[in-house]
Protein backbone atom coordinates (compact mmCIF):
# COMPACT_ATOMS: atom_id res chain seq x y z
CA UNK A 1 18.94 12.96 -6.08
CA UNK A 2 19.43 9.94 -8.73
CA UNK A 3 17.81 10.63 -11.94
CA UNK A 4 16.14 7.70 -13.46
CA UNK A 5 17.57 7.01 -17.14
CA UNK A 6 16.10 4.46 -19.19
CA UNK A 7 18.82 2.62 -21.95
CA UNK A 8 18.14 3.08 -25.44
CA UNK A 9 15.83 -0.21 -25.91
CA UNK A 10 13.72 0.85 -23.16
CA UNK A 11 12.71 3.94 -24.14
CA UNK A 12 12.04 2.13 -27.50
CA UNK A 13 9.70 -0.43 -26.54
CA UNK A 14 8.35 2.27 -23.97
CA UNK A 15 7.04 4.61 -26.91
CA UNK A 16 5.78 2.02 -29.15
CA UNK A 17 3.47 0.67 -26.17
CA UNK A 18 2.78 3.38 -23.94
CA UNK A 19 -1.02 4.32 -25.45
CA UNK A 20 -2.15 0.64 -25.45
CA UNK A 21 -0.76 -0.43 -22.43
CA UNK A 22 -0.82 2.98 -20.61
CA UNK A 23 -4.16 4.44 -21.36
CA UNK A 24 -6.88 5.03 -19.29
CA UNK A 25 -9.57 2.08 -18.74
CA UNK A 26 -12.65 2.62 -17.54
CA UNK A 27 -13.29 -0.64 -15.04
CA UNK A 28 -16.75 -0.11 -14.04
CA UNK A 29 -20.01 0.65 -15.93
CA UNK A 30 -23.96 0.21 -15.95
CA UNK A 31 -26.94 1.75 -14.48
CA UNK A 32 -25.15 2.46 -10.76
CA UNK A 33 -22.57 4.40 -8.85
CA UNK A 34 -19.08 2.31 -7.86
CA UNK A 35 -17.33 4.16 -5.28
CA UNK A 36 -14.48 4.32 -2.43
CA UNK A 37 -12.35 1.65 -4.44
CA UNK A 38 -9.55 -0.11 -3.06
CA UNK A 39 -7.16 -2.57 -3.97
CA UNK A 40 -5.96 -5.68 -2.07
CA UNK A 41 -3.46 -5.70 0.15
CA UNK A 42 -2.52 -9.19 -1.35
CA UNK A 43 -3.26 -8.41 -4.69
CA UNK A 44 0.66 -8.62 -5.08
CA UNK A 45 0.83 -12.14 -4.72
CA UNK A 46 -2.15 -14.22 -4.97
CA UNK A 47 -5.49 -11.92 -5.22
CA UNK A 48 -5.49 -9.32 -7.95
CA UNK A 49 -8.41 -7.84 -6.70
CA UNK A 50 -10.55 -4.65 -6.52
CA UNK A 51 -13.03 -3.78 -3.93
CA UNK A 52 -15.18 -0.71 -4.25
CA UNK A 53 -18.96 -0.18 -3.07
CA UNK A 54 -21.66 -0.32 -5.68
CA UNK A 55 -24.72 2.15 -5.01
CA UNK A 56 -28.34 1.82 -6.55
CA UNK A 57 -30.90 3.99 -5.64
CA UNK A 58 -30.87 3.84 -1.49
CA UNK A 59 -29.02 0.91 -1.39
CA UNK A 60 -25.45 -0.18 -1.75
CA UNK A 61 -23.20 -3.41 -1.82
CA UNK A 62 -20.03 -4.93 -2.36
CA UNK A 63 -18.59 -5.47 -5.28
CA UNK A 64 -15.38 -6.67 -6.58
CA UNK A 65 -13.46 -6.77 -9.88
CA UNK A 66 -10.60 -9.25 -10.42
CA UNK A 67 -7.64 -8.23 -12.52
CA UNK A 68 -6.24 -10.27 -15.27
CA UNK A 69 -2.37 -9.04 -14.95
CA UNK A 70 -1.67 -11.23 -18.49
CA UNK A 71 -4.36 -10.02 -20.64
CA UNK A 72 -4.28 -6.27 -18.65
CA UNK A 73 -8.15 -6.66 -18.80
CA UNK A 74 -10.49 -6.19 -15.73
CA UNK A 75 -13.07 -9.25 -15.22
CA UNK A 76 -16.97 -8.55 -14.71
CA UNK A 77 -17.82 -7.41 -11.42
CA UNK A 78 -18.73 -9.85 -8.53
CA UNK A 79 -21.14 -9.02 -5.55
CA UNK A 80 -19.99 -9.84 -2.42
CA UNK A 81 -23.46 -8.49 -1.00
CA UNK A 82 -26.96 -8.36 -1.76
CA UNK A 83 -29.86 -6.77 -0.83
CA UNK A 84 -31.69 -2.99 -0.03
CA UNK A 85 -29.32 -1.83 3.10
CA UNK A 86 -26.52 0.36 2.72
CA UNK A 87 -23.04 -1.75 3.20
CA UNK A 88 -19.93 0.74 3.12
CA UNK A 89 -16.89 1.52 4.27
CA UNK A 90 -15.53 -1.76 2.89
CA UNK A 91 -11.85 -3.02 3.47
CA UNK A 92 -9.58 -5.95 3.67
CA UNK A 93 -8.45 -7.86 6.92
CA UNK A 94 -4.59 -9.11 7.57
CA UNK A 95 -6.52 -12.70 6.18
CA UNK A 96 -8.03 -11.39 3.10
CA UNK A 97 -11.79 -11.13 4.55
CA UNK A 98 -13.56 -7.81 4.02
CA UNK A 99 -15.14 -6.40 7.05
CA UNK A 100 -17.48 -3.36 6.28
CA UNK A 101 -20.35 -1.37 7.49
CA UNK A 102 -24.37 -2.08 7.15
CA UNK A 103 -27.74 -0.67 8.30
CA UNK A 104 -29.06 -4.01 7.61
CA UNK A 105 -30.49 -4.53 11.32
CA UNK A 106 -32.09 -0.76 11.93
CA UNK A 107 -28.80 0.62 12.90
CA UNK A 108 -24.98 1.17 11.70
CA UNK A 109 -23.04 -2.58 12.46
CA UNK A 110 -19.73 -3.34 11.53
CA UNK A 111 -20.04 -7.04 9.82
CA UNK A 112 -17.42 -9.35 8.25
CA UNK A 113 -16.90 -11.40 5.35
CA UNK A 114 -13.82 -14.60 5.86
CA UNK A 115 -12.48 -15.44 2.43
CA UNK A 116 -10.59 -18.74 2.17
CA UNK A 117 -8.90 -21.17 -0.46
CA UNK A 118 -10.53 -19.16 -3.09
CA UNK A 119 -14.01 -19.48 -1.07
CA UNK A 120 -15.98 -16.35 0.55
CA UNK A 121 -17.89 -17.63 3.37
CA UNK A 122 -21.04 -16.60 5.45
CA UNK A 123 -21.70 -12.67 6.64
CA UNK A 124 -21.36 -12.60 10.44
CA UNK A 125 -21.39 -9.40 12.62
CA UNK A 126 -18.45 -7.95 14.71
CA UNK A 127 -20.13 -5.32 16.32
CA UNK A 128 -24.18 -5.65 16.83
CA UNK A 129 -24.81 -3.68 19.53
CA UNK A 130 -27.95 -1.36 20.10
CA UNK A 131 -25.63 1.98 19.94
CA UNK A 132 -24.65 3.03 16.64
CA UNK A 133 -20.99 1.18 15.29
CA UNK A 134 -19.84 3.52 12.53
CA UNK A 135 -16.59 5.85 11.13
CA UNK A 136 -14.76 2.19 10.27
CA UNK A 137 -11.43 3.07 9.50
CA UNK A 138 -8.14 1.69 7.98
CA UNK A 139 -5.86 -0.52 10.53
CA UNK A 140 -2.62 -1.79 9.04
CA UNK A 141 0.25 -4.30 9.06
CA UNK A 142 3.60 -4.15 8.13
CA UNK A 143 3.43 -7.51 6.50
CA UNK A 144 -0.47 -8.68 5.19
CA UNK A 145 0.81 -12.57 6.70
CA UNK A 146 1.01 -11.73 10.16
CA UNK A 147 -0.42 -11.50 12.48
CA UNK A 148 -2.93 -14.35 12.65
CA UNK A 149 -5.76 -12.21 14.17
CA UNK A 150 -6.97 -9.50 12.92
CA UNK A 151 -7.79 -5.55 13.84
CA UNK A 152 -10.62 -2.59 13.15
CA UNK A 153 -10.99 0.57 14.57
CA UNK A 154 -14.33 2.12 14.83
CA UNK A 155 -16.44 4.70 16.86
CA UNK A 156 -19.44 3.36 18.95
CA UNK A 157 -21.39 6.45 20.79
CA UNK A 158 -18.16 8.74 21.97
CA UNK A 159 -15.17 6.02 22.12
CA UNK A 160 -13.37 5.03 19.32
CA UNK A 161 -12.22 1.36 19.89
CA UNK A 162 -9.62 -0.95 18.20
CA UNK A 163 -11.73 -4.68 17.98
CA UNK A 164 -8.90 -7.61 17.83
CA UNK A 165 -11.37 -10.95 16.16
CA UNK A 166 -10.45 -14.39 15.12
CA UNK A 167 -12.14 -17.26 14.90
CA UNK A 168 -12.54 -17.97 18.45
CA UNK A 169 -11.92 -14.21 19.80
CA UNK A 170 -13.47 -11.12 19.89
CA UNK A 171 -11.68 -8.14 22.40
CA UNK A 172 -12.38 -4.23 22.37
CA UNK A 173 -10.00 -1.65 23.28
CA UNK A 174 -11.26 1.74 23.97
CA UNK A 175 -8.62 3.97 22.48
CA UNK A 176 -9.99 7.76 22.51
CA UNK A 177 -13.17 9.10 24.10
CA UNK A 178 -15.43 12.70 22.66
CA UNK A 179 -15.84 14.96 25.40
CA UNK A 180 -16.48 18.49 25.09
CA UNK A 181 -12.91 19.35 25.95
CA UNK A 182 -11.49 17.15 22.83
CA UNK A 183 -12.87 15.10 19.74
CA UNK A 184 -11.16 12.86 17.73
CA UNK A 185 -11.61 12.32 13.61
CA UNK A 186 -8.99 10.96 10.56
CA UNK A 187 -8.34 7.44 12.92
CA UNK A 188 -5.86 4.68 11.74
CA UNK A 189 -3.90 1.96 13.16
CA UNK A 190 -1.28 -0.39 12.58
CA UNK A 191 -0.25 -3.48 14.13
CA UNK A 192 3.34 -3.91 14.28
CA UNK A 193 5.05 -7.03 14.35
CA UNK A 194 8.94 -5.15 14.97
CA UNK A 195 10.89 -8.42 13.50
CA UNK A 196 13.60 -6.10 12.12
CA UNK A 197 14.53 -3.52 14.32
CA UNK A 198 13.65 -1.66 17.26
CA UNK A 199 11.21 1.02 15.76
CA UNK A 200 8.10 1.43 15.73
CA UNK A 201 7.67 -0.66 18.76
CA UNK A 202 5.87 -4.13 18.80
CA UNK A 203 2.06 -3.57 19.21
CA UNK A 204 -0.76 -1.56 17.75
CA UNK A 205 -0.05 2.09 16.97
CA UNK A 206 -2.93 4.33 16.57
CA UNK A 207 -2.83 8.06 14.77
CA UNK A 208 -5.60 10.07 14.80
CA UNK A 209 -6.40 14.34 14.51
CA UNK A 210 -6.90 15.88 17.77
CA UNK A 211 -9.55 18.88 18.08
CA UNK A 212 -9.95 20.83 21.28
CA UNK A 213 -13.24 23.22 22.37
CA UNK A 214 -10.72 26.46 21.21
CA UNK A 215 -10.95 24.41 17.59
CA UNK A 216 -7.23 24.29 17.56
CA UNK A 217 -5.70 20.60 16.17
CA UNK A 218 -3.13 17.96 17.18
CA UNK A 219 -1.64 15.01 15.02
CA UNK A 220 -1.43 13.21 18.09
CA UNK A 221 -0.74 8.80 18.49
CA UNK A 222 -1.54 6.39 21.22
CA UNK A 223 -0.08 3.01 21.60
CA UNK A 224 -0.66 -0.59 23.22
CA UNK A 225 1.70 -3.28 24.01
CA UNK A 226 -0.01 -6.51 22.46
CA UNK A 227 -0.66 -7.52 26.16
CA UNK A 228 -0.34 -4.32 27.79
CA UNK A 229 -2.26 -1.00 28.30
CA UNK A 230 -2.55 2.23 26.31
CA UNK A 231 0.31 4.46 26.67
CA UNK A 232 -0.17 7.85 26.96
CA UNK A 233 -0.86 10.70 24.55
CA UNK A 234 2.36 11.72 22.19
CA UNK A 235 1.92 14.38 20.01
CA UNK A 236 3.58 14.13 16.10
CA UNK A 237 2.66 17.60 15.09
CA UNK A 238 1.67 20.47 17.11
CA UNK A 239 -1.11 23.17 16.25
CA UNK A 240 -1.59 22.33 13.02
CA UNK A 241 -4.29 21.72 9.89
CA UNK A 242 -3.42 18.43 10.05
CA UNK A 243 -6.04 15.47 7.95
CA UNK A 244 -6.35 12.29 6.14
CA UNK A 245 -3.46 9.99 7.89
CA UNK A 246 -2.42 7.15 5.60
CA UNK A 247 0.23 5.04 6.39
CA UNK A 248 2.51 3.29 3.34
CA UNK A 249 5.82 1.34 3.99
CA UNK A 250 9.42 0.99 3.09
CA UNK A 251 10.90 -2.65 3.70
CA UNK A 252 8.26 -3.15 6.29
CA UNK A 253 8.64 0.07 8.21
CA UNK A 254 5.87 2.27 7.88
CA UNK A 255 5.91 5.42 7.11
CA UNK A 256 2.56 7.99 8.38
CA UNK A 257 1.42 10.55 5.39
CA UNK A 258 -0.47 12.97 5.99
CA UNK A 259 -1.61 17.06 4.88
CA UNK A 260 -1.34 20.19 6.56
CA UNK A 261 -2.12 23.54 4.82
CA UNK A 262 1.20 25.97 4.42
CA UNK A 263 1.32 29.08 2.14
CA UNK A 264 1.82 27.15 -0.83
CA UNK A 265 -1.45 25.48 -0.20
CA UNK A 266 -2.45 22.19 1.10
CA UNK A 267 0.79 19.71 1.07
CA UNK A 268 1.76 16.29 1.71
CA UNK A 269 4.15 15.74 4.77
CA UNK A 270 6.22 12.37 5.82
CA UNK A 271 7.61 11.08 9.45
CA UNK A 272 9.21 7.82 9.68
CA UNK A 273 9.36 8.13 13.65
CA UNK A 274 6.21 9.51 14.97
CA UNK A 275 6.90 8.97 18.38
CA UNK A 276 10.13 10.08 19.11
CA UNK A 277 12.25 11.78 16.95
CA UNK A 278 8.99 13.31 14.84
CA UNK A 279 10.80 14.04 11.93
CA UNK A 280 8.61 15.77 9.54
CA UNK A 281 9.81 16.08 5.95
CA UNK A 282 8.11 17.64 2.89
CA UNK A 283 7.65 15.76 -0.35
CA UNK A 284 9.43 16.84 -2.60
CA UNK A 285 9.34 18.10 -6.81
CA UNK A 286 4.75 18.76 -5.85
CA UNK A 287 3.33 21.22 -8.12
CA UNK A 288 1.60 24.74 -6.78
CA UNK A 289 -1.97 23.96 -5.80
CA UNK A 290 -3.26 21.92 -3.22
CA UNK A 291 -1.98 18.56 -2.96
CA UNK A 292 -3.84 15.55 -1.59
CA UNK A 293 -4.66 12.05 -1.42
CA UNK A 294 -1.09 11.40 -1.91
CA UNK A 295 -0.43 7.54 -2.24
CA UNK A 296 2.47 5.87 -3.26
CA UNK A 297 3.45 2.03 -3.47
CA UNK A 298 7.01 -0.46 -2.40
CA UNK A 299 7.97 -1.55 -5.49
CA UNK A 300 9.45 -5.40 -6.15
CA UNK A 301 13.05 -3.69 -7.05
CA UNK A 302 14.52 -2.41 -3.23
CA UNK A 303 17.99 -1.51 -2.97
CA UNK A 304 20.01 -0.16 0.13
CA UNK A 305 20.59 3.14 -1.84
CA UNK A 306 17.01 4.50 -1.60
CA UNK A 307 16.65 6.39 1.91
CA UNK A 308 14.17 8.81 3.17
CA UNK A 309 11.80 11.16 0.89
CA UNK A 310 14.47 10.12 -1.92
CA UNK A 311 12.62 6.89 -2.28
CA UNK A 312 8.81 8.89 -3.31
CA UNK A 313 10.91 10.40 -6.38
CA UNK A 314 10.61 6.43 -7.76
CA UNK A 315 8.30 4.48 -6.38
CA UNK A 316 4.77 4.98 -8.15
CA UNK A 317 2.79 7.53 -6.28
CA UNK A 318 -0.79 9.44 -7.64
CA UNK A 319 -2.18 12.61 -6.25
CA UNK A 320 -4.93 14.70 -6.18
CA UNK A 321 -4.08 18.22 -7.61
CA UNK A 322 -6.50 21.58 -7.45
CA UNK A 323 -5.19 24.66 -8.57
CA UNK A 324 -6.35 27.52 -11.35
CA UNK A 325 -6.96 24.91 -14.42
CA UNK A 326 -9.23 22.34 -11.67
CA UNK A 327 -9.32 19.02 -10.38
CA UNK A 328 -7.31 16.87 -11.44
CA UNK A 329 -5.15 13.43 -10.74
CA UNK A 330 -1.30 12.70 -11.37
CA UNK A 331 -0.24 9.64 -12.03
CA UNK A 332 3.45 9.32 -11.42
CA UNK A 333 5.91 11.71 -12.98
CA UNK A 334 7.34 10.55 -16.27
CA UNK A 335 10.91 11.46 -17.34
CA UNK A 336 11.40 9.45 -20.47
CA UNK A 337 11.44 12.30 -22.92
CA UNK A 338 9.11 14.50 -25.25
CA UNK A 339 6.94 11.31 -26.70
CA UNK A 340 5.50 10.94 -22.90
CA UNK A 341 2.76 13.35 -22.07
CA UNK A 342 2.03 14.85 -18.69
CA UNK A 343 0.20 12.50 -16.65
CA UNK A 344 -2.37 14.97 -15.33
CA UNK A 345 -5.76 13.87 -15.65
CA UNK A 346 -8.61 16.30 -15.60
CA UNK A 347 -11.64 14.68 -12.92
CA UNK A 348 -15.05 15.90 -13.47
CA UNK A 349 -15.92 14.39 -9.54
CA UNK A 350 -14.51 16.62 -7.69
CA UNK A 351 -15.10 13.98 -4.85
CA UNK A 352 -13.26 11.83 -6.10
CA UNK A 353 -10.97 9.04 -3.84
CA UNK A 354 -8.01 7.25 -4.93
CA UNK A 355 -6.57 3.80 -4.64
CA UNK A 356 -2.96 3.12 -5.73
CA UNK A 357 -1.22 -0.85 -5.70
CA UNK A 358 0.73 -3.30 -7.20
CA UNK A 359 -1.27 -5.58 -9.14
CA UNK A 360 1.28 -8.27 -9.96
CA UNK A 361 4.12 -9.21 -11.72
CA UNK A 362 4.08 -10.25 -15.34
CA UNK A 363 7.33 -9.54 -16.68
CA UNK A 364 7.59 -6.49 -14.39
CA UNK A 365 5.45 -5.18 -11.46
CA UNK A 366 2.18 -4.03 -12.33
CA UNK A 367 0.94 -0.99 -10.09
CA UNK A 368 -2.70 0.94 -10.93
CA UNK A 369 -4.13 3.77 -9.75
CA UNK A 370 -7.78 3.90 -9.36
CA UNK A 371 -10.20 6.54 -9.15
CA UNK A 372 -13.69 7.89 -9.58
CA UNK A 373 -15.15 10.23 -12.16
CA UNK A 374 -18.18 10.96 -13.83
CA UNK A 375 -19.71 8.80 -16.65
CA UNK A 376 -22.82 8.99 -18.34
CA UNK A 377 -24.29 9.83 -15.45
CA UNK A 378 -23.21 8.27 -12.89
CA UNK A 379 -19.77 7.44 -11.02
CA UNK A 380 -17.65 4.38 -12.36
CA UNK A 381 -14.38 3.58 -11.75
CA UNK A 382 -11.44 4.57 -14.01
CA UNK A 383 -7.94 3.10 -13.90
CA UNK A 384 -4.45 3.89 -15.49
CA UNK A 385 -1.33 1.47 -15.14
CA UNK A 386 1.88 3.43 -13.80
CA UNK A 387 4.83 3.27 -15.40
CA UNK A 388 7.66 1.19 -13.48
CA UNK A 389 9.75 -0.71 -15.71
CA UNK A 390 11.33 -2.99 -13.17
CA UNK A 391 15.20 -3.84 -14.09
CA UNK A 392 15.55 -1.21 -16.86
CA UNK A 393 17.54 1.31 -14.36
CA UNK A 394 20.60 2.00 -15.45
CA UNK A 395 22.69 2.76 -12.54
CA UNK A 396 21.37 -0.02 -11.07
CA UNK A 397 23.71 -2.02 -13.11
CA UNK A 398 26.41 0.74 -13.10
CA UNK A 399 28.06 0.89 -10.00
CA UNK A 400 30.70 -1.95 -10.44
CA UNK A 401 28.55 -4.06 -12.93
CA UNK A 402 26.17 -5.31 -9.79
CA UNK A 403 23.21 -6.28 -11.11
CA UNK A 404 20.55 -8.68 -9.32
CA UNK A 405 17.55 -9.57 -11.88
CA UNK A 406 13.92 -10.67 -11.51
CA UNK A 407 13.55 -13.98 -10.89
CA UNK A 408 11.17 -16.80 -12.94
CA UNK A 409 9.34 -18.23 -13.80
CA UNK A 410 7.56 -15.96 -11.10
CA UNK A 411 5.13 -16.63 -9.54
CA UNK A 412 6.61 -20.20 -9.45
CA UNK A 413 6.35 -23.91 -7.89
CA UNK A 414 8.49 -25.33 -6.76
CA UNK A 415 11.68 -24.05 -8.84
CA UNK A 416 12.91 -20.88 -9.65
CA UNK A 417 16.03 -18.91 -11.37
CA UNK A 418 17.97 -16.37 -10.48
CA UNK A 419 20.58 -14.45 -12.39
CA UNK A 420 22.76 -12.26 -11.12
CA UNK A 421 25.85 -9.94 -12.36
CA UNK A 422 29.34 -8.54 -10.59
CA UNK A 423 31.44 -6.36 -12.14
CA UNK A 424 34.90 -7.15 -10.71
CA UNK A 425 35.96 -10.17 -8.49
CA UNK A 426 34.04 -9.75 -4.71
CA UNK A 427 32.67 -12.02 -1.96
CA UNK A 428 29.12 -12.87 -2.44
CA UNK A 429 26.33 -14.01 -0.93
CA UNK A 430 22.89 -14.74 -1.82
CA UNK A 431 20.05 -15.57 0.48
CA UNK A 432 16.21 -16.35 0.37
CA UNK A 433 14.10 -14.73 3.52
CA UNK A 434 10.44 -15.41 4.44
CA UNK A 435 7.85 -12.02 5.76
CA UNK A 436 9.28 -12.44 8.94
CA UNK A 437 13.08 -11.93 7.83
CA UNK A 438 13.71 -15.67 8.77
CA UNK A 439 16.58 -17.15 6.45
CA UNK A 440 15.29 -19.86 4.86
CA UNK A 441 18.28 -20.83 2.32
CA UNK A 442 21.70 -19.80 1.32
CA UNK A 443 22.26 -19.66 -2.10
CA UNK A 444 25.52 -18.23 -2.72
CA UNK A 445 28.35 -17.47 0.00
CA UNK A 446 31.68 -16.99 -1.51
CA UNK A 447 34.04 -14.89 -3.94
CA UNK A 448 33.52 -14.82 -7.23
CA UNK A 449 35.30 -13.39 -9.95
CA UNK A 450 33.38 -10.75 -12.23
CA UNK A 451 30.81 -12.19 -14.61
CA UNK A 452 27.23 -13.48 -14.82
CA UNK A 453 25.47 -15.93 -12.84
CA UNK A 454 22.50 -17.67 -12.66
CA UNK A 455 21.20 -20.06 -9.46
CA UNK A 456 18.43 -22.60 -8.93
CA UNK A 457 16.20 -22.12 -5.66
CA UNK A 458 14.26 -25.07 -4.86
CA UNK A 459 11.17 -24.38 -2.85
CA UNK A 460 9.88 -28.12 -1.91
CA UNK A 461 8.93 -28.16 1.36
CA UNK A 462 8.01 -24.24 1.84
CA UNK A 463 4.68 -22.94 2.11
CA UNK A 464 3.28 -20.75 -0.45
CA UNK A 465 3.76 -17.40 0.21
CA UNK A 466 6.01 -14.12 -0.41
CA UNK A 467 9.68 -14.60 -0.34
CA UNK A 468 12.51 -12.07 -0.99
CA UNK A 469 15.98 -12.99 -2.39
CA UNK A 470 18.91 -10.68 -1.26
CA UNK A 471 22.21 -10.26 -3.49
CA UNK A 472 24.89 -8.53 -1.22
CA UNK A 473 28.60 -7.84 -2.66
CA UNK A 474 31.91 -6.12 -1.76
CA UNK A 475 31.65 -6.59 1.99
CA UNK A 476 30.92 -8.76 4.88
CA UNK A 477 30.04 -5.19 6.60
CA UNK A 478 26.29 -4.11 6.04
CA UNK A 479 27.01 -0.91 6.81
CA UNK A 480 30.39 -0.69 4.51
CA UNK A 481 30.23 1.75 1.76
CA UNK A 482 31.76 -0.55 -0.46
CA UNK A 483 28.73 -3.32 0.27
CA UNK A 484 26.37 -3.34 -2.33
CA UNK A 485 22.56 -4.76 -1.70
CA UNK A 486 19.60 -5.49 -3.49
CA UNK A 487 16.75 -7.35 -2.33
CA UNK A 488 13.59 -8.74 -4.41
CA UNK A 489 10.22 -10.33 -4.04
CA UNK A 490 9.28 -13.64 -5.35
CA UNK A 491 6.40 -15.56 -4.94
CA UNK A 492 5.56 -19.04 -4.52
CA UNK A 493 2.35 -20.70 -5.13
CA UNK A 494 1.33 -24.45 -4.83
């Protein structure tokens, strides 16, 4: 495995700023408890922002905190709800509305908040039945754009059902049903959109742990065409301790976390295919103790050399770790010599929950990890900034003198630049790609001799969005061992 190695400037500037710009920040405070935080699934591009669920007394709402990625400051906290029910549970739809759980009405509803052009509209319910709608759970996408409608999972009575909702829409499909014989806890889903390959299939994918009347568990999935019926039950990992199913993704494929006790303790496990080949890998370089709540983030650099669990040894992942000396949280491991301390971080909650995100880009990507812990009495939110110096790897630029670098201004509108470095004379090309893999513009598609380059990309006429810019050299072959790739976000905003 690749170690990471920093040049001399970097681990310069690193030192001098790592305890102002590294250090722990408490986000939250006041005369209230802010729990299960979580951070936007746009915050990347256009919506820095932090949801989390602020309890007083009986009660509890909304809130949100919006993150100011130039100052590295948090902003005072926002209510998205008022009043004496309970609202929980809170997270954010494929269109950036937050759909959560209330007791408003005399029993557990699952309501929804739309958020759009900067505007949060009107509270309207989803599910308002006279049974009990509770257990709202995570459902994914591989790319926050698409699709147009959106997806929850919840459990009404015995059935846990996946709700598609739009504007105009509202459909329920009963995915798994309590009997005696099995119950079903730890649900997610993703929807799927499959625009670059194959695998997972197109459709909504549902993972869930599987109990049976002996007490003995499954990892089990179910899946739906968009316009078809549930297919039947495949089991990812037999017989196990299996809990708390997260899925994060690689270049829009997601990957399914999740932990299963071994001798070594509880531990973190990875499958890319869940359905067929059910590959199960470890993660790798974990500590003794048990291990969980492992999260890690995509960050903005992606080349074509990263490939399986290589790619958690450097992208910005937290953990929970217990073990002989407590609770405590990890915030990515730091190799950049003996002026870094560990980045284990002693929690007095032992309850604690985790969120972990990019934040941004301001001169490099900003990921945070977020968590709970005890404060003057109460629980507030604490946050620490990871440490991913985008560009500043050096064999990045080593192999040949291929190089491709941020572009900016970024965020920009409606022009950009992008530089870009070979180290001998190769064919070329460079290409811009909307969420959906469509090419939108060619940039560069010819030999060049070695040197560096810089080229203009107009964006008139685009939406605003997420783009990504690909640099490939050496080869017309994508598979060629000589072809070199390296792929980046941008983001345009009008």
């Amino acid at each position: 495995m690749k170690k990471i190695v920093f040049i001399g400037s970097i681990l310069f500037f690193v030192a001098s700023i790592y305890s102002q710009t590294f250090q722990i920040k408490q986000i939250t405070s006041g005369d209230f408890d802010a729990k299960n935080p979580f951070i936007s699934l746009q915050a990347f591009s256009n919506y820095p922002f932090i949801y989390f669920e602020k309890h007083t007394g009986s009660s509890s709402n909304i809130g949100l905190i919006e993150y100011n990625l130039i100052l590295n400051t948090f902003q005072e906290m926002t209510e998205l709800t008022t009043g004496s029910a309970l609202r929980i549970n809170p997270y954010e739809d494929f269109n950036h509305g937050i759909v959560f759980q209330t007791n408003e009405n005399g029993n557990w509803d699952v309501a929804y908040r739309p958020y759009e052009n900067g505007n949060w509209g009107p509270i309207t319910f989803l599910a308002n039945s006279i049974s009990e709608e509770y257990n709202l759970s995570p459902f994914y996408a591989n790319e926050p754009y698409f699709p147009m409608n959106n997806y929850i999972l919840f459990q009404r009575s015995d059935t846990v059902i996946v709700l598609e909702y739009a504007e105009s829409l509202i459909t329920e499909y009963p995915v798994f049903v309590n009997t005696p014989q099995y119950q079903y806890s730890d649900y997610i889903g993703v929807y799927y959109n499959n625009f670059s390959g194959n695998y997972p299939r197109m459709g909504i994918h549902v993972i869930a742990v599987e109990t049976d009347s002996s007490g003995k568990k499954n990892l089990i999935s179910k899946y739906k065409p968009l316009n078809g019926v549930w297919d039947i039950k495949n089991i990812i990992k037999e017989d196990c301790n299996c809990s708390h199913p997260i899925f994060q993704f690689y270049e829009f494929m997601p990957y399914l976390i999740f932990e299963d006790s071994t001798e070594s303790g509880i531990r973190p496990f990875i499958v890319s295919d869940w359905e067929y080949l059910k590959d199960i890998d470890t993660i790798p370089y974990l500590p003794d103790g048990d291990i969980t709540n492992f999260r890690i983030d995509r960050p903005d650099m992606i080349t074509s050399k990263f490939s399986g669990s290589d790619q958690l040894e450097y992208y910005p992942h937290s953990y929970f770790l217990k073990n002989e000396d407590g609770f405590m949280l990890r915030v990515n491991r730091q190799e950049l010599g003996s002026f870094v301390e560990d980045t284990l971080i002693n929690i007095k909650y032992n309850s604690s929950k985790m969120a972990l995100d990019a934040l941004g880009i301001y001169d490099e990507e900003i990921f945070y990890t977020i968590w709970e812990d005890s404060s003057d009495g109460h629980i507030h939110l604490f946050g620490r900034r990871q440490l991913y110096p985008v560009g500043a790897v050096s064999d990045e630029k080593g192999i040949d003198g291929f190089m491709l670098e941020q572009n900016y201004p970024n965020p920009f509108n409606p022009t950009t630049s992008i530089q870009y470095a070979i180290g001998s004379r190769q064919f070329v090309t460079l290409k811009v790609f909307d969420v959906l893999g469509n090419e939108i513009a060619t940039l560069v598609n010819e030999e060049k001799p070695a040197g560096e380059y810089e080229v203009e990309f107009d964006a008139r006429g685009l939406a605003s969005g997420i783009y990504f810019y690909q640099l490939r050299a050496g080869g017309s072959d994508i598979n060629s061992e000589k072809t070199m790739i390296q792929t980046k976000k941008m983001i345009l905003i009008k």
